[in-house]
N, C-alpha and C. Protein backbone atom coordinates (compact mmCIF):
# COMPACT_ATOMS: atom_id res chain seq x y z
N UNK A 1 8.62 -13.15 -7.47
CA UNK A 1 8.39 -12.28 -8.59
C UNK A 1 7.46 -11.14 -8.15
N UNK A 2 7.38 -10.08 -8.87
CA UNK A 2 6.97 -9.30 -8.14
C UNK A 2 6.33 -8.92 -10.11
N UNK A 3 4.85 -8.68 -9.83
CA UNK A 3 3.82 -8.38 -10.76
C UNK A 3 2.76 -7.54 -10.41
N UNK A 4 1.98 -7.16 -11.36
CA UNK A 4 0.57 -6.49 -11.14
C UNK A 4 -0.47 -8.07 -10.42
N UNK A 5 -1.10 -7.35 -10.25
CA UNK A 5 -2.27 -8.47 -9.71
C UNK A 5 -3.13 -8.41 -10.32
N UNK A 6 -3.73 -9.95 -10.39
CA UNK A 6 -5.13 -10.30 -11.19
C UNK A 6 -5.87 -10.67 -10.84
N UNK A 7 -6.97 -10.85 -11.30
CA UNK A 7 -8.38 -11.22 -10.68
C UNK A 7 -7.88 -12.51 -10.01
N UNK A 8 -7.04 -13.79 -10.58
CA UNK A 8 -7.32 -14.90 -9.88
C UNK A 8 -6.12 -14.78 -8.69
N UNK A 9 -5.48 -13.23 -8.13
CA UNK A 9 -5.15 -13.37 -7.26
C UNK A 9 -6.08 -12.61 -5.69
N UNK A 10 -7.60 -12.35 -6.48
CA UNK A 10 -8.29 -11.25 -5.27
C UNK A 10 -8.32 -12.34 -3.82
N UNK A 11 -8.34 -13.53 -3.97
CA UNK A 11 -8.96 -14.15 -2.43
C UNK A 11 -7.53 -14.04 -1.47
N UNK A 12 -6.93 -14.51 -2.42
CA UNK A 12 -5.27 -14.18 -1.49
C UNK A 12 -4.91 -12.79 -0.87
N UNK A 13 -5.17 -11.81 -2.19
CA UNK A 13 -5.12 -10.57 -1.51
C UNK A 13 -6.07 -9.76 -0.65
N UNK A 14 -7.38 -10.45 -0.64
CA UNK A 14 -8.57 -10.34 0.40
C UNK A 14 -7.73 -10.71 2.09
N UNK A 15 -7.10 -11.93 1.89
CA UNK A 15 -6.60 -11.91 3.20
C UNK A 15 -5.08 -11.28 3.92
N UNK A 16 -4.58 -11.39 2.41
CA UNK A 16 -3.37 -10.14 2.97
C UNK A 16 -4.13 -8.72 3.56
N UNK A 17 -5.29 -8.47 2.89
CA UNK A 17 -5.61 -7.22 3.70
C UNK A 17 -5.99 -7.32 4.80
N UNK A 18 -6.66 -8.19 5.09
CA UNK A 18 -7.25 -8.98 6.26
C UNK A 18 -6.14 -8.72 7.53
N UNK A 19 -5.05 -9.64 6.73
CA UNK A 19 -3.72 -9.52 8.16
C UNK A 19 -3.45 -8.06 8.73
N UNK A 20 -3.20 -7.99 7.07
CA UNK A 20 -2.74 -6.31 7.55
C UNK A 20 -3.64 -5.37 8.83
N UNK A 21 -4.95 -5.43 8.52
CA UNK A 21 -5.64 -4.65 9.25
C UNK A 21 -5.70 -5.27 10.62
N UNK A 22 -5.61 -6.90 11.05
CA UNK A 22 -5.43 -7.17 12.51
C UNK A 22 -3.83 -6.55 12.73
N UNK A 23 -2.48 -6.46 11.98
CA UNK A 23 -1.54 -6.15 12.37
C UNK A 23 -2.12 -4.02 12.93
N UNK A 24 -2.92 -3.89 12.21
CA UNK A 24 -2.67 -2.30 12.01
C UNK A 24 -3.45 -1.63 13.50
N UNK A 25 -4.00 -2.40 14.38
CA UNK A 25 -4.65 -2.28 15.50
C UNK A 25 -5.46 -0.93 15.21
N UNK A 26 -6.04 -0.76 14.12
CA UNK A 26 -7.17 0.40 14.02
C UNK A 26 -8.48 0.03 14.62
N UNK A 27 -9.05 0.81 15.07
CA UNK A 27 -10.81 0.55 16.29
C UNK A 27 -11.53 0.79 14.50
N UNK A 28 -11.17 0.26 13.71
CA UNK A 28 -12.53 -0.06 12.73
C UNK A 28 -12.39 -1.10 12.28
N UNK A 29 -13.53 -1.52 12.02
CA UNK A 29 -14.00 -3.14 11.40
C UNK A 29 -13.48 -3.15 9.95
N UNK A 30 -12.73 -4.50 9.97
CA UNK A 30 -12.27 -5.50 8.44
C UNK A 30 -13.58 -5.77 7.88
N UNK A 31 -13.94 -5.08 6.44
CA UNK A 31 -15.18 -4.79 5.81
C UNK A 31 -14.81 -6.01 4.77
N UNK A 32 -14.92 -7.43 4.57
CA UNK A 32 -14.93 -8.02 3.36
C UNK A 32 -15.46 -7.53 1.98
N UNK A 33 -16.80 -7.48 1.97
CA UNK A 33 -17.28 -6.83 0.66
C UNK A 33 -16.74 -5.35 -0.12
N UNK A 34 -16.18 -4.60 1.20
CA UNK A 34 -15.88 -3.44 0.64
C UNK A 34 -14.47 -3.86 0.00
N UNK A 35 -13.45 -4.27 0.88
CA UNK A 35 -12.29 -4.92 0.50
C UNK A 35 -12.45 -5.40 -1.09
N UNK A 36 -13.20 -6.60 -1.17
CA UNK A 36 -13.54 -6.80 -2.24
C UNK A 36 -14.11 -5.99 -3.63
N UNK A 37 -14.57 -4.77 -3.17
CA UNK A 37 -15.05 -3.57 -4.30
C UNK A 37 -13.31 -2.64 -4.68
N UNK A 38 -12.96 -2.51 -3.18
CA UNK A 38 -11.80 -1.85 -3.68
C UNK A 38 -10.51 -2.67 -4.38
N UNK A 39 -10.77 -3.49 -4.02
CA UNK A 39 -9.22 -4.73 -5.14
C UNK A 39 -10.09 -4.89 -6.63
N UNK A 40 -11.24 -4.56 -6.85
CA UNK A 40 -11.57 -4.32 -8.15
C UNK A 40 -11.26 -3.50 -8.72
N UNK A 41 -11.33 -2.45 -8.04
CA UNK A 41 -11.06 -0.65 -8.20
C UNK A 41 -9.60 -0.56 -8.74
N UNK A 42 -8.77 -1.60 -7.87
CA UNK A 42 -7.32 -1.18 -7.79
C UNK A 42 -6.51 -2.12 -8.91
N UNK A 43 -7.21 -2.83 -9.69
CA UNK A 43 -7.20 -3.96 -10.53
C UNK A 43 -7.66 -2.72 -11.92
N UNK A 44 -8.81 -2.22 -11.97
CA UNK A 44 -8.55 -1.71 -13.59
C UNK A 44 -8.90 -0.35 -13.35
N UNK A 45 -8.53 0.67 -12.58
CA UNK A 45 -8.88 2.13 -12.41
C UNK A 45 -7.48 2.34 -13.35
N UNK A 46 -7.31 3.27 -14.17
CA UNK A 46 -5.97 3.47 -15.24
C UNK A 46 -4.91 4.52 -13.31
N UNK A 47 -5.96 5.19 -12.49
CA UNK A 47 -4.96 5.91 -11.80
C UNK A 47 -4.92 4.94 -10.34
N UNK A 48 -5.14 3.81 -10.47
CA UNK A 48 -4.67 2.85 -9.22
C UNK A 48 -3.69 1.53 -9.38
N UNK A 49 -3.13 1.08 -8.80
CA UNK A 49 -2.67 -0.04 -9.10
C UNK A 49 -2.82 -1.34 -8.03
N UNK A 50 -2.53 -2.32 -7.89
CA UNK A 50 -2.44 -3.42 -6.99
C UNK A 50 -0.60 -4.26 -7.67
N UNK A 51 0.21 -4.29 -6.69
CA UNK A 51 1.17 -4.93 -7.52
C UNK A 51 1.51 -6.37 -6.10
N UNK A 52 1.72 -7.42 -6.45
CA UNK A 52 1.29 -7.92 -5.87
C UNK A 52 3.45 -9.04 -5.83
N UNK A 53 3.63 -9.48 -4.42
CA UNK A 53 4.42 -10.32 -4.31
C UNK A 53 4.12 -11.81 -4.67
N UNK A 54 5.00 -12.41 -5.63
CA UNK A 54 4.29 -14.10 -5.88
C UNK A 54 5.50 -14.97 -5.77
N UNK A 55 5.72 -15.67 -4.27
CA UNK A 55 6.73 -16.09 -4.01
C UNK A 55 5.98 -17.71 -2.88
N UNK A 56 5.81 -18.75 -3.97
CA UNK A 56 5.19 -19.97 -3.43
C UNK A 56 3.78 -19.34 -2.97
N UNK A 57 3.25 -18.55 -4.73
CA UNK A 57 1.55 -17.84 -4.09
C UNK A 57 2.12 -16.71 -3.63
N UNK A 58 1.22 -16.26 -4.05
CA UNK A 58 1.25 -14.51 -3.46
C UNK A 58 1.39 -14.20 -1.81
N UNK A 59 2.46 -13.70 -1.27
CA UNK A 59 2.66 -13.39 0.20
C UNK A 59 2.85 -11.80 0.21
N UNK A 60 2.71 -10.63 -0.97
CA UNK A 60 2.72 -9.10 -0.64
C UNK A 60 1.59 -8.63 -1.24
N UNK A 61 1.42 -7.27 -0.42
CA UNK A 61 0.39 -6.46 -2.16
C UNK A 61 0.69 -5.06 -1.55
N UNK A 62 0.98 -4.32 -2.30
CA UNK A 62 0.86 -2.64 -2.42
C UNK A 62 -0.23 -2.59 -3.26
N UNK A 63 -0.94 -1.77 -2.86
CA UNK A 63 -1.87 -0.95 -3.72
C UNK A 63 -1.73 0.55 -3.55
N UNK A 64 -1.87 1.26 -4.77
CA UNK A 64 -1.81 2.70 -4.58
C UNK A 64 -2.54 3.47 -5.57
N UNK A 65 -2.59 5.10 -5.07
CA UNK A 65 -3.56 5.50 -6.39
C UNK A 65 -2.82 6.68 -6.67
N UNK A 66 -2.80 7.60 -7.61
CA UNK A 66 -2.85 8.70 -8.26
C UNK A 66 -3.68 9.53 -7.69
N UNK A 67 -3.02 10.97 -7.56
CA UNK A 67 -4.57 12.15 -7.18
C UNK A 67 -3.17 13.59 -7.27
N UNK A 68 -3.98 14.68 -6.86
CA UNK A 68 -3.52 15.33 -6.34
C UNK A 68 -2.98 15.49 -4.42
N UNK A 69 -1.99 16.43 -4.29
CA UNK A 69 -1.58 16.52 -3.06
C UNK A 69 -2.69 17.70 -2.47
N UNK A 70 -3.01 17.65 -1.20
CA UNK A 70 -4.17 18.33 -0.52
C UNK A 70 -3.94 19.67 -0.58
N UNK A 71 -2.80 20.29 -0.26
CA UNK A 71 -2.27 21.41 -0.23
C UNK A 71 -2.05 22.19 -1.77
N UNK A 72 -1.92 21.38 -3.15
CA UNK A 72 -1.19 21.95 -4.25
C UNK A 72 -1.61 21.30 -5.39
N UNK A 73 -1.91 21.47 -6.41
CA UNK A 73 -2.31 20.74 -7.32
C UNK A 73 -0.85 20.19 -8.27
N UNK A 74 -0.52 19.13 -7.29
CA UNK A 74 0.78 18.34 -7.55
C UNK A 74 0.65 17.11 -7.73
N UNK A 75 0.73 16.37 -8.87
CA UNK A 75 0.10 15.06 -8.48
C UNK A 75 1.27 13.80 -7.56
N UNK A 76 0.57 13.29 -7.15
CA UNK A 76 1.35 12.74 -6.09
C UNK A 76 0.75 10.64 -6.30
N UNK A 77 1.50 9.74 -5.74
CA UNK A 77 1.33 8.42 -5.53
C UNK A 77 1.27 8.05 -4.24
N UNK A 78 0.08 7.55 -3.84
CA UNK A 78 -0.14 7.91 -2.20
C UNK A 78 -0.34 6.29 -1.95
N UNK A 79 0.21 5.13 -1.42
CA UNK A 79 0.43 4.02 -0.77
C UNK A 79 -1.27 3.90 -0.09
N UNK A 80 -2.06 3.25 -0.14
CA UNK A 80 -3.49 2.47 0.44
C UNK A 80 -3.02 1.27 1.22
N UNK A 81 -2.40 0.52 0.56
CA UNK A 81 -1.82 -0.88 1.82
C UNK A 81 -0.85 -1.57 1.24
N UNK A 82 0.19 -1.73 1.98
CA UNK A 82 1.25 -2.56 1.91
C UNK A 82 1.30 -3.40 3.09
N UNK A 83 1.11 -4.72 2.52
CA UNK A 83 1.98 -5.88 3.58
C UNK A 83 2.56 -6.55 2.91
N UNK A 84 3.53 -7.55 3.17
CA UNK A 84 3.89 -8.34 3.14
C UNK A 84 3.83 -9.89 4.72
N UNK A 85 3.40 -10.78 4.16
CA UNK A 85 4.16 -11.64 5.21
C UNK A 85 4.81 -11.66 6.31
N UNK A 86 5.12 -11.72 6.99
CA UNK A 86 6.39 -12.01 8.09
C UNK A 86 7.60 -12.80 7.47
N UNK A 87 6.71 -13.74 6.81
CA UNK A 87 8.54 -15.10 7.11
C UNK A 87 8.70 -14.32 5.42
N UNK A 88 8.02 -13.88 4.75
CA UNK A 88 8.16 -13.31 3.29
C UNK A 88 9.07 -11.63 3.42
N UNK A 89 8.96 -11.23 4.36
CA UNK A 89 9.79 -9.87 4.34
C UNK A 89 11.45 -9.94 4.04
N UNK A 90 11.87 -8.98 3.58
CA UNK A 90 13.32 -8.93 2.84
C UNK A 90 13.23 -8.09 1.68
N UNK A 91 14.42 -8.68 1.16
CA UNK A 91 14.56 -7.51 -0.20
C UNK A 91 13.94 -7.85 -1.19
N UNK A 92 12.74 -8.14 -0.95
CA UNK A 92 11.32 -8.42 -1.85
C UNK A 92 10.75 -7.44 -2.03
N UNK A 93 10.71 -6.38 -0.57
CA UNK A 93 10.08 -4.98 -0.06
C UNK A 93 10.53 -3.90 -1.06
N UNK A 94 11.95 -4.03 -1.25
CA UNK A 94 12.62 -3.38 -1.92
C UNK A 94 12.29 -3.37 -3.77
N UNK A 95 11.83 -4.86 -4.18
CA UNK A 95 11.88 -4.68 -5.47
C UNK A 95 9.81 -3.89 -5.54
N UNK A 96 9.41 -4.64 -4.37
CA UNK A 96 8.20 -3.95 -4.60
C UNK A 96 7.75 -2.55 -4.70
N UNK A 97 8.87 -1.65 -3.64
CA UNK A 97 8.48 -0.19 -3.56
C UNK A 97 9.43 0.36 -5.10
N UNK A 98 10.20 -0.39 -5.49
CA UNK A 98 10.91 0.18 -6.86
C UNK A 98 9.70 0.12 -8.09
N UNK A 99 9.08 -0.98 -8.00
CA UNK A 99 7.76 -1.32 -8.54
C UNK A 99 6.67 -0.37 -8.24
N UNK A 100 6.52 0.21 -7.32
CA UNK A 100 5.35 1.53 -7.22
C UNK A 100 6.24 2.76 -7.94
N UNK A 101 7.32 2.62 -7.13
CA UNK A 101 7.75 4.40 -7.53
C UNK A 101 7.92 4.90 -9.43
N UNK A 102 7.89 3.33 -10.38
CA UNK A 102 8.09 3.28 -11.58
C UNK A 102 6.96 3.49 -11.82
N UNK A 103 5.98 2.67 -11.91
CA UNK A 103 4.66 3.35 -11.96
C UNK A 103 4.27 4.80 -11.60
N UNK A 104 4.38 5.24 -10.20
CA UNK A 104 4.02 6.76 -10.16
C UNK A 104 4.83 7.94 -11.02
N UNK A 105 6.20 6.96 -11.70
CA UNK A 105 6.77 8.18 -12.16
C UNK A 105 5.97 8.33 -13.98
N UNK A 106 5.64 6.90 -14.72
CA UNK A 106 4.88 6.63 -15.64
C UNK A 106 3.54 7.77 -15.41
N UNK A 107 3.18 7.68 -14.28
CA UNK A 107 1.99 8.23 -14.16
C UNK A 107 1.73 10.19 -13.99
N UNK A 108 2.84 10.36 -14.27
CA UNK A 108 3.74 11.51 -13.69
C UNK A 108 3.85 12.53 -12.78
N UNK A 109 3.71 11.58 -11.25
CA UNK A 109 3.96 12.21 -10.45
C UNK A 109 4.94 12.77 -10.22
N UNK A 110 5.00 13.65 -9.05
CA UNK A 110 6.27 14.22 -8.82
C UNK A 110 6.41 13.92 -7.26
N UNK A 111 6.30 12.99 -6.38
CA UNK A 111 6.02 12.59 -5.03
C UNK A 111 5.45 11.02 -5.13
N UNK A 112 6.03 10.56 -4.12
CA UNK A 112 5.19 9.24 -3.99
C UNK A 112 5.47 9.19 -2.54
N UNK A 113 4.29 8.62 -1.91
CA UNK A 113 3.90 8.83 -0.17
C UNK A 113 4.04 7.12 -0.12
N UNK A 114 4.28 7.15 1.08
CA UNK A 114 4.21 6.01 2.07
C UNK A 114 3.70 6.29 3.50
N UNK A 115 3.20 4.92 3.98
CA UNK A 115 2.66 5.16 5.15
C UNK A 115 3.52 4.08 6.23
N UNK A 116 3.80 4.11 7.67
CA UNK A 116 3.90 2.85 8.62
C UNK A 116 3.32 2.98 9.40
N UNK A 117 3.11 2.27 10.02
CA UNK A 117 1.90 2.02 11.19
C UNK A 117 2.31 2.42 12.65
N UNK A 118 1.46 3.13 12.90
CA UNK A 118 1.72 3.38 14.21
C UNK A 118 3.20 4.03 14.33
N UNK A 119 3.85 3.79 15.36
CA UNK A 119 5.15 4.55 16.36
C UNK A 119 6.16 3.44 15.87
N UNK A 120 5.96 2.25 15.19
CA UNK A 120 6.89 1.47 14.71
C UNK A 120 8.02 2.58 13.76
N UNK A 121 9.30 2.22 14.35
CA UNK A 121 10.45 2.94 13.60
C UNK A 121 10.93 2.11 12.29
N UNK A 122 10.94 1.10 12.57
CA UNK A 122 11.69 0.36 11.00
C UNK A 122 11.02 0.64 10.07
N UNK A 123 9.57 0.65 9.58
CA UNK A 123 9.53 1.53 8.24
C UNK A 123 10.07 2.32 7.90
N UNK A 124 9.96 3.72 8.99
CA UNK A 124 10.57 5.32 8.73
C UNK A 124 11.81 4.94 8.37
N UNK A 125 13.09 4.08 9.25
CA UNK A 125 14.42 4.09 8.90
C UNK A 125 14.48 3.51 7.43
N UNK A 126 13.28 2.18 7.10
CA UNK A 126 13.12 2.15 5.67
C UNK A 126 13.32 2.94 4.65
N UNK A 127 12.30 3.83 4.66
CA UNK A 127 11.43 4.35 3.81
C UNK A 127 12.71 5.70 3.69
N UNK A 128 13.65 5.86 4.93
CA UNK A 128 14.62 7.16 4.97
C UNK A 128 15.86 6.80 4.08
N UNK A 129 15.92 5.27 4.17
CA UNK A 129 17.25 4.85 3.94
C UNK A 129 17.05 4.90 1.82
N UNK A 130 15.90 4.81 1.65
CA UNK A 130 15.48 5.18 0.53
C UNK A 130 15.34 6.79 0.03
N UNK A 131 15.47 7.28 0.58
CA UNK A 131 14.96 8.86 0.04
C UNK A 131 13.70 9.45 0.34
N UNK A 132 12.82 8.55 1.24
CA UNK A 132 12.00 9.67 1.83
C UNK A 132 11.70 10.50 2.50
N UNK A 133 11.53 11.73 2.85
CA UNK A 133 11.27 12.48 4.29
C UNK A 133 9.92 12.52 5.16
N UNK A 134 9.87 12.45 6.04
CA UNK A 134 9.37 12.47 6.96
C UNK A 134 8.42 13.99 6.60
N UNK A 135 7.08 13.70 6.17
CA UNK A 135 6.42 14.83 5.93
C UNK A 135 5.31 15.15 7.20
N UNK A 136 4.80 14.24 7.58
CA UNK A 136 3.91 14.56 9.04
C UNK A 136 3.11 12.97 9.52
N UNK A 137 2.78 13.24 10.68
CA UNK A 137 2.27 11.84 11.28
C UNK A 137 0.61 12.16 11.13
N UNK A 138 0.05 11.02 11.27
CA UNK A 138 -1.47 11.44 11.30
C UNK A 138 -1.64 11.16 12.75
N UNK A 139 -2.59 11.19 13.31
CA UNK A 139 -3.39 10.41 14.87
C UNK A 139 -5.16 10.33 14.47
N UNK A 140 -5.61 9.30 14.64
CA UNK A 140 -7.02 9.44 14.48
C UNK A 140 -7.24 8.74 16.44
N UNK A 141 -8.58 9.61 15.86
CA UNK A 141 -9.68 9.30 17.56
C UNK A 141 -10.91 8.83 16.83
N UNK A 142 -11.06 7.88 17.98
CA UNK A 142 -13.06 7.46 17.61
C UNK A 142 -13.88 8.28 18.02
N UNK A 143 -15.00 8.59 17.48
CA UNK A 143 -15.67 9.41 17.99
C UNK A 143 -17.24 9.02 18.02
N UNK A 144 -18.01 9.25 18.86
CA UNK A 144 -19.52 8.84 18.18
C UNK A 144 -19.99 9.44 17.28
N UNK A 145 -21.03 8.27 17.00
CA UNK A 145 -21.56 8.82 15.58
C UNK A 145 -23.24 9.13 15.64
């Protein structure tokens, strides 16, 4: 089933983020407490959401927020984290991103963003085979501080 998320699902989704960020090989540290401030945030902000996969317990979560686009005062639905599982992936993915894009359109955007990680292609062919385009890649560097 695929739902909003609730408070008695934050510890589950504490560690879906968890995975996510060892899958996401970023050089910054998995912040628990902050994690924990932002699944509050994304739980009752009216312009965020958390929608969460519940299949034997929760195995997905998208979270996303509302804002404007950087360039235009367009409002847009910009993806914060999506995982799912491994042995949980399938056309679960599918009812979940139908589940954001209804929301951002409620919310009335006119765009909804996604992100994949890294140089991995199967999102993009995802995310293409759906209707998205390919708007630009990011690259981050560490730097001292």
């Amino acid at each position: 089933m695929i739902r909003r998320a609730t408070m008695a699902d934050k510890f589950r989704v504490l560690l879906l983020a968890k995975n996510f960020h060892e899958a996401s090989g970023l050089p910054i540290p998995f912040n628990p407490p902050y994690a924990s401030i932002l699944f509050d945030q994304f739980l009752t902000a009216p312009e965020k959401i958390c929608i969460v996969l519940d299949r034997d317990g929760v195995q997905g979560v998208l979270a996303a927020q509302v804002g404007f686009l950087p360039i235009a005062p367009v409002r847009a639905a910009t993806e914060v984290i999506w995982w799912i599982e491994p042995e949980y992936r399938g056309r679960d993915a599918l009812h979940m991103l139908a589940a954001y894009e209804a929301w951002a359109e409620e919310q009335g955007c006119s765009f909804v963003n996604m992100v994949g990680l890294g140089s991995d292609p199967l999102p993009a062919k995802f995310y293409e085979r759906r209707g998205y385009i390919a708007a630009e890649r990011h690259f981050m560097k560490p730097i001292a501080s």
